[in-house]
C-alpha atoms as a PDB file:
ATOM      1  CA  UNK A   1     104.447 167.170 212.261  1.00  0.00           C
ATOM      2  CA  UNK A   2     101.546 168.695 213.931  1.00  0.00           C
ATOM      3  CA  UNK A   3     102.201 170.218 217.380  1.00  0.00           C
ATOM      4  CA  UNK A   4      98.613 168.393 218.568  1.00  0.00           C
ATOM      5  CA  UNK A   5      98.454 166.175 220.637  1.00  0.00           C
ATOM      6  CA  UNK A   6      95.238 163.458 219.748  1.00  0.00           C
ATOM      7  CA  UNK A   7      94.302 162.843 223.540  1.00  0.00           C
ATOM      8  CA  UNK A   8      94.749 165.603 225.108  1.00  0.00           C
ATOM      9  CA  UNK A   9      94.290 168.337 222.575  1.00  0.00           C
ATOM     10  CA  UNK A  10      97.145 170.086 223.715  1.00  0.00           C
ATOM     11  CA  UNK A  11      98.168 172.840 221.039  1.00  0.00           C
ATOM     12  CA  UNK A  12     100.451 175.616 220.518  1.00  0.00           C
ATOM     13  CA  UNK A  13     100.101 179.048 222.691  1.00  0.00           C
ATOM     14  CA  UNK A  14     101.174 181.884 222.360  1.00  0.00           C
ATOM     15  CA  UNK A  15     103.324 184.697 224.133  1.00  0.00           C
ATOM     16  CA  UNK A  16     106.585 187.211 223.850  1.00  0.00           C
ATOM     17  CA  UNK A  17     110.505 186.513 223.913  1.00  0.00           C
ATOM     18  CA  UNK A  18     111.514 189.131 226.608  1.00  0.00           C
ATOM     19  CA  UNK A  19     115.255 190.008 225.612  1.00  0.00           C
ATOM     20  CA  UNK A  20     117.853 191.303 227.784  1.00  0.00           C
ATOM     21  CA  UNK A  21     117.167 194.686 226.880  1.00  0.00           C
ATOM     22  CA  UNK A  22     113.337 193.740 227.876  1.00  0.00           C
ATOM     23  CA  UNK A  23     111.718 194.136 224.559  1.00  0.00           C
ATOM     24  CA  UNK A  24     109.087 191.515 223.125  1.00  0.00           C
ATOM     25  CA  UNK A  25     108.548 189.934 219.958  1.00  0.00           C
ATOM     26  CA  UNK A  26     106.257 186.962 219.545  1.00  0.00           C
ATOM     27  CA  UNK A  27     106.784 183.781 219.950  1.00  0.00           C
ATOM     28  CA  UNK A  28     105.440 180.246 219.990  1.00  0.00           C
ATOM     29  CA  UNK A  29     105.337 177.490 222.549  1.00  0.00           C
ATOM     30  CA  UNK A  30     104.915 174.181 221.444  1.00  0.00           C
ATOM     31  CA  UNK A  31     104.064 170.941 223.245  1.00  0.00           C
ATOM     32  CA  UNK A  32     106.236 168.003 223.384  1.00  0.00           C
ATOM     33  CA  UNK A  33     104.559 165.925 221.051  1.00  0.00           C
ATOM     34  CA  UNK A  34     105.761 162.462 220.030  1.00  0.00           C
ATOM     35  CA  UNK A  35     104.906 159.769 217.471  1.00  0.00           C
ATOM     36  CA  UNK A  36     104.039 156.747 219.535  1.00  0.00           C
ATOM     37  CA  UNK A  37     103.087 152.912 217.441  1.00  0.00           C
ATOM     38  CA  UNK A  38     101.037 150.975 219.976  1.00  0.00           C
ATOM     39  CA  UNK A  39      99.422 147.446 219.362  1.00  0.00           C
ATOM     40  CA  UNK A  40      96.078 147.596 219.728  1.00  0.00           C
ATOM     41  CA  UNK A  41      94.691 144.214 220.656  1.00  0.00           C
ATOM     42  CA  UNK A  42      90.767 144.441 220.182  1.00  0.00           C
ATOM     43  CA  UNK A  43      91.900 145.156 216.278  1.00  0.00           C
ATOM     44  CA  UNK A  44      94.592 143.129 215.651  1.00  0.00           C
ATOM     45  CA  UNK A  45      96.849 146.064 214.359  1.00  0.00           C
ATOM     46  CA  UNK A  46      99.152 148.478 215.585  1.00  0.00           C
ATOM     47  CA  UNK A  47      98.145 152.336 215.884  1.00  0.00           C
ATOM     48  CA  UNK A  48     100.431 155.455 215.684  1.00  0.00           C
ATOM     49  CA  UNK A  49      99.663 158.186 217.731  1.00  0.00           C
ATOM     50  CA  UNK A  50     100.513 161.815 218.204  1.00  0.00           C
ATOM     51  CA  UNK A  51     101.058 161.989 221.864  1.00  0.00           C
ATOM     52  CA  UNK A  52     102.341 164.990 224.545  1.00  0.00           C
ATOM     53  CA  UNK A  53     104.252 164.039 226.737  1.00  0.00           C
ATOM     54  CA  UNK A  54     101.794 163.308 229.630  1.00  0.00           C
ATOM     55  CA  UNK A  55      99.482 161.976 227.112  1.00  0.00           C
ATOM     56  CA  UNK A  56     102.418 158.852 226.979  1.00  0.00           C
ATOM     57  CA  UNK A  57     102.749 158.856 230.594  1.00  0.00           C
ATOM     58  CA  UNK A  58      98.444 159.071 231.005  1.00  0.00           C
ATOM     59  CA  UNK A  59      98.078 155.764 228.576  1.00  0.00           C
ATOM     60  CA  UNK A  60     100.542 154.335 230.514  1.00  0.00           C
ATOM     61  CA  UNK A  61      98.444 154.451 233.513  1.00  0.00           C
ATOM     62  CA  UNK A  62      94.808 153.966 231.910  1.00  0.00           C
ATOM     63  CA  UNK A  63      96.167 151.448 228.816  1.00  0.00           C
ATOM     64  CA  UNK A  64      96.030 151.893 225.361  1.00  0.00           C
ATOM     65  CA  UNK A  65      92.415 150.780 224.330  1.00  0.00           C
ATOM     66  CA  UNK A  66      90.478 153.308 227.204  1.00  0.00           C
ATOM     67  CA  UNK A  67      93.173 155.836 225.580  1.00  0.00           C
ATOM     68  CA  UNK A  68      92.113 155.074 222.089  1.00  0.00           C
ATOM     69  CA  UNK A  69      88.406 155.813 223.043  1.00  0.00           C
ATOM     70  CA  UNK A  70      88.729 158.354 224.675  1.00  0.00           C
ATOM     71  CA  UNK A  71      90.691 159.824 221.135  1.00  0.00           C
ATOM     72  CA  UNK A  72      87.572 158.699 219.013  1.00  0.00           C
ATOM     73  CA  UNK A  73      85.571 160.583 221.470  1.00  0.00           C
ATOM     74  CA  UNK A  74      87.120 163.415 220.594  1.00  0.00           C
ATOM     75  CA  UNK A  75      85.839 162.900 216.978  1.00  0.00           C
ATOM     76  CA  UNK A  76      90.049 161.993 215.940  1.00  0.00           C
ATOM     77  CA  UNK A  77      89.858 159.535 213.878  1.00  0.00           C
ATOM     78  CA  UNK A  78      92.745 156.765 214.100  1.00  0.00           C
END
């Protein structure tokens, strides 16, 4: 799975494991991203998103279809 997220654009970044001893090697930090089906009712159909975690809680708050423009917006096609 891609570690995206479609409305927020949240990605990996980037930074060091710090060991006891204090030495770094790279690492990777991912966001929390989730496969999420919602019904979308202008279309008739259900949609599956990749989602971060406060993506799910921001369509929660502003509903799935302003969530699903603002995604297109982006140029992510669903």
């Amino acid at each position: 799975m891609s570690a995206h997220c479609m409305l927020t654009g949240a990605a990996p970044g980037s930074g060091n494991r710090i060991s006891h001893s204090h030495r770094r090697t790279p690492r990777r930090f991912d966001p929390t991203v989730r496969r999420k089906r919602h019904w979308l009712a202008s279309e008739g159909r259900h949609v599956r998103l990749r989602l971060s975690a406060r993506a799910i809680r921001t369509v929660d708050a502003i509903g799935v279809e302003a969530a699903v423009a603002r995604i297109r917006a982006r140029g992510v096609r669903i």
